[in-house]
N, C-alpha and C. Protein backbone atom coordinates (compact mmCIF):
# COMPACT_ATOMS: atom_id res chain seq x y z
N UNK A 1 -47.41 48.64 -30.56
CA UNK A 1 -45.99 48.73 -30.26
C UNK A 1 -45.28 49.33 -31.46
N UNK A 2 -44.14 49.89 -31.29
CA UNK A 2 -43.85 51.17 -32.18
C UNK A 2 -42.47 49.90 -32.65
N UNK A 3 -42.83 49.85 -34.07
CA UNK A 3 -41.44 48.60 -34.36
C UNK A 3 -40.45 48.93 -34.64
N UNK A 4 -39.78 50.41 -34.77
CA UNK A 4 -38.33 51.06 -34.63
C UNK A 4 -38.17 50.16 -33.35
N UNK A 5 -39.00 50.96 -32.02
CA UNK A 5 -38.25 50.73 -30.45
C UNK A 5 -38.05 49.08 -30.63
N UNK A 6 -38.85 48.45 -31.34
CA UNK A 6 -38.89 46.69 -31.06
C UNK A 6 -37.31 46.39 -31.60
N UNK A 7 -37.23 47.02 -32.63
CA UNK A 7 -35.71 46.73 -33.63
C UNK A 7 -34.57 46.63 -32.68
N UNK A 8 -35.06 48.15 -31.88
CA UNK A 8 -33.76 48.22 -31.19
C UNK A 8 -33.41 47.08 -29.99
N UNK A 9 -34.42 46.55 -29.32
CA UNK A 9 -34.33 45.43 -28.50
C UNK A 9 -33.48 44.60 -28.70
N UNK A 10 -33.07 43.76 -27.42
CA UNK A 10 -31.97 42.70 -27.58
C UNK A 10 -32.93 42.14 -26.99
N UNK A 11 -32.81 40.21 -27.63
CA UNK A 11 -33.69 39.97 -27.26
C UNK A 11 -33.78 39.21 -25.86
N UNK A 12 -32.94 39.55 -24.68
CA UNK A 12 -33.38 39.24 -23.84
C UNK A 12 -33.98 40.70 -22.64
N UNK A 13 -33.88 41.63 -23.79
CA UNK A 13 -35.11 42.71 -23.24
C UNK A 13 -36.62 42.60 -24.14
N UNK A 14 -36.44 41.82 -25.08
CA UNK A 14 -37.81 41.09 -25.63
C UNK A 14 -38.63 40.06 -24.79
N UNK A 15 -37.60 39.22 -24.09
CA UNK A 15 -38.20 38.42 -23.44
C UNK A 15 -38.52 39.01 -22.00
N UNK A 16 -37.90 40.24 -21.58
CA UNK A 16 -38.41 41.09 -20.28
C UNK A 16 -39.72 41.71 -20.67
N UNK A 17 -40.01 42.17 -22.06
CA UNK A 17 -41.17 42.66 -22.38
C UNK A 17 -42.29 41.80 -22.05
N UNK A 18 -42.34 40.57 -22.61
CA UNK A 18 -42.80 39.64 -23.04
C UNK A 18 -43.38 39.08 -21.28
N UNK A 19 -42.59 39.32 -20.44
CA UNK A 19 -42.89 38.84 -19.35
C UNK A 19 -43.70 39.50 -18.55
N UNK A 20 -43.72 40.83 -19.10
CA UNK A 20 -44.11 41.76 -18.31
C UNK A 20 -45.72 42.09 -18.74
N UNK A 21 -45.54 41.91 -20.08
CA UNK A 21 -47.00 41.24 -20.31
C UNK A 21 -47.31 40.16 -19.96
N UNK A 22 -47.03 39.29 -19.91
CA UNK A 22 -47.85 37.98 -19.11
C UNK A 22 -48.44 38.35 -17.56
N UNK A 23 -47.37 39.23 -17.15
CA UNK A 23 -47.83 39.06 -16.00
C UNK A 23 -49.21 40.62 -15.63
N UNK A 24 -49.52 41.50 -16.72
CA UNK A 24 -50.27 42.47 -16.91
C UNK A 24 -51.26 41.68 -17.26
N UNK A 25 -51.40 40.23 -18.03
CA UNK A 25 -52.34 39.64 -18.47
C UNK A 25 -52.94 38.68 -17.94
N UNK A 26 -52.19 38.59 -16.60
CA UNK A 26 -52.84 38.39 -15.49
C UNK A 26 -53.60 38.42 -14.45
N UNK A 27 -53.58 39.54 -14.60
CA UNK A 27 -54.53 40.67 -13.62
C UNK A 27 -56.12 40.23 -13.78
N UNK A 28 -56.75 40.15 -12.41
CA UNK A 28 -57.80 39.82 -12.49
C UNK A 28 -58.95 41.21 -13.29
N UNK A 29 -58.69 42.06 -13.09
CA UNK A 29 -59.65 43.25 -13.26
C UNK A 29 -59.32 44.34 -14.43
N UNK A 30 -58.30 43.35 -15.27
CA UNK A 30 -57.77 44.23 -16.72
C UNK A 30 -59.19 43.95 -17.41
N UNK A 31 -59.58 44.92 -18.10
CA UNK A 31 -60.55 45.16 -19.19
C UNK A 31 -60.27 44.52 -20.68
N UNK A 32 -61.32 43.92 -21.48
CA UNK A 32 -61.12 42.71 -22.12
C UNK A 32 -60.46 44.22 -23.39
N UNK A 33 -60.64 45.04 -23.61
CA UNK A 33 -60.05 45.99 -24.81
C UNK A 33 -58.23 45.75 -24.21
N UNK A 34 -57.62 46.01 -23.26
CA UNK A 34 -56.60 46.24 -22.39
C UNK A 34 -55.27 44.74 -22.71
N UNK A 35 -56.34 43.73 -22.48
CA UNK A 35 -56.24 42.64 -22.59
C UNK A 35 -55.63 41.67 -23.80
N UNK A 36 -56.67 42.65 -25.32
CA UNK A 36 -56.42 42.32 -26.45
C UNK A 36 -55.01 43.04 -26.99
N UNK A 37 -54.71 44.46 -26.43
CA UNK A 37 -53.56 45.31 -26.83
C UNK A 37 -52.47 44.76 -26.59
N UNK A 38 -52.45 44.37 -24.87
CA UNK A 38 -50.95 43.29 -24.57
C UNK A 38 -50.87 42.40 -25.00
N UNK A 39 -51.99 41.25 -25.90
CA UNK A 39 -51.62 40.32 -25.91
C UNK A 39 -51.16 40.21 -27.76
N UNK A 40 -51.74 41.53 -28.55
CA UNK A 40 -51.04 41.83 -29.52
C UNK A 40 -49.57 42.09 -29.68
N UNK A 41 -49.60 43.25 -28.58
CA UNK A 41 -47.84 43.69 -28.18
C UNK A 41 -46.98 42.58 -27.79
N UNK A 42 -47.67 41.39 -27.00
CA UNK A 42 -47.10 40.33 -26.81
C UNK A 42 -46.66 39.46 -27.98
N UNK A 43 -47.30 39.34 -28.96
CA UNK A 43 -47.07 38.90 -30.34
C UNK A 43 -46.51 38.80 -30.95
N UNK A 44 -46.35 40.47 -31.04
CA UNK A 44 -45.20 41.38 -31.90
C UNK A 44 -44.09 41.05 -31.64
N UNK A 45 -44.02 40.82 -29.90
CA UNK A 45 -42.99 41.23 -29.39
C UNK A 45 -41.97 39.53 -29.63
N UNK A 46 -43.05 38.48 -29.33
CA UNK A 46 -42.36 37.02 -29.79
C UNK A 46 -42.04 36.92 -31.32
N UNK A 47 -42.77 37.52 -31.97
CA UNK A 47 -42.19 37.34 -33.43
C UNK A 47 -40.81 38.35 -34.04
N UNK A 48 -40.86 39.14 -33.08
CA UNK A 48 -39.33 40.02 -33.53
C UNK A 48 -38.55 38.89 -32.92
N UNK A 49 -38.32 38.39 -31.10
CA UNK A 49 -37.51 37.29 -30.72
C UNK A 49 -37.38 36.28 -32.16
N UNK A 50 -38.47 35.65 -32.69
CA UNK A 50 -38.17 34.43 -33.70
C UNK A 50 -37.84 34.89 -34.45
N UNK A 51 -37.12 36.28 -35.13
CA UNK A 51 -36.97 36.54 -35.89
C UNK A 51 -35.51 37.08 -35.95
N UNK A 52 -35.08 37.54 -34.61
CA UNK A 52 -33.70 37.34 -34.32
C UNK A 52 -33.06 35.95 -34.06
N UNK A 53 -33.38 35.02 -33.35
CA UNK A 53 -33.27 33.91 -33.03
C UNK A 53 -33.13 33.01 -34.53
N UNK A 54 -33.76 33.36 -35.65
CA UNK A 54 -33.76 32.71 -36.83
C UNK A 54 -32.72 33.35 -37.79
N UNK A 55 -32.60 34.41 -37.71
CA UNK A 55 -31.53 35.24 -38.23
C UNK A 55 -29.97 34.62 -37.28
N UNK A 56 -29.79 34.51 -36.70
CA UNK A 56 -28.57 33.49 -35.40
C UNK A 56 -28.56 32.73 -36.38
N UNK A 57 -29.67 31.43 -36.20
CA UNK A 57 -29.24 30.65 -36.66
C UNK A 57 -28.80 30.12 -37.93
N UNK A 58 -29.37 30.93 -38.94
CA UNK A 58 -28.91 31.06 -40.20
C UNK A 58 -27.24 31.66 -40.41
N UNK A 59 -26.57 32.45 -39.43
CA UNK A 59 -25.25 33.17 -39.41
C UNK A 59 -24.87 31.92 -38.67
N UNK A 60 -24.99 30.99 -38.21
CA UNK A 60 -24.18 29.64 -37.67
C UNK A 60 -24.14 28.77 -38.61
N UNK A 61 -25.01 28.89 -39.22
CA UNK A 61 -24.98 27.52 -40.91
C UNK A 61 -24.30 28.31 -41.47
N UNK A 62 -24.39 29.50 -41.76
CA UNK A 62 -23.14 29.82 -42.55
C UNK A 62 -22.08 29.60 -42.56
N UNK A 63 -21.53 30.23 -40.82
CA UNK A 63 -20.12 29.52 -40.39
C UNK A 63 -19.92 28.08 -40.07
N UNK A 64 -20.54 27.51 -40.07
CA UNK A 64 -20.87 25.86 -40.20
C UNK A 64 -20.42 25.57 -41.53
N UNK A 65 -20.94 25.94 -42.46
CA UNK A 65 -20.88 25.43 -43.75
C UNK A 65 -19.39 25.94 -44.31
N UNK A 66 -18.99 26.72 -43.93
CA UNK A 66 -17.71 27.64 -44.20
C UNK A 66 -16.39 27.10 -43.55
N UNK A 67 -16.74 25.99 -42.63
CA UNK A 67 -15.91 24.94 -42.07
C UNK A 67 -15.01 26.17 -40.99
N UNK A 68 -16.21 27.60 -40.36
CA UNK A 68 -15.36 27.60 -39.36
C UNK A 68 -15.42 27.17 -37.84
């Protein structure tokens, strides 16, 4: 997965990615090479989410702490 295009994601088109592999990784007759790629891209793709999601929450302790 090309991590410019990942950057640009919001992440509830991360979590459309993310789904869309699960459900490719479902497939009875995907090839075990096929298999390992989505479930890398799948990876990638949850650790950019935790990584926006952690970046949030750090900009709320801020304004938390800032008493706004």
């Amino acid at each position: 997965m090309n991590q410019e295009h990942t950057q640009t994601r919001s992440l509830e088109e991360e979590f459309q990615q993310i789904e869309s592999l699960i459900q490719q990784l479902e497939q009875e007759d995907i090839p075990l090479q096929e298999s390992f790629q989505l479930y890398s891209q799948g990876m990638e793709s949850l650790k950019h989410c935790m990584n926006m999601i952690t970046d949030v929450e750090k900009q709320i302790q801020i304004i938390d702490e800032a008493g706004e």
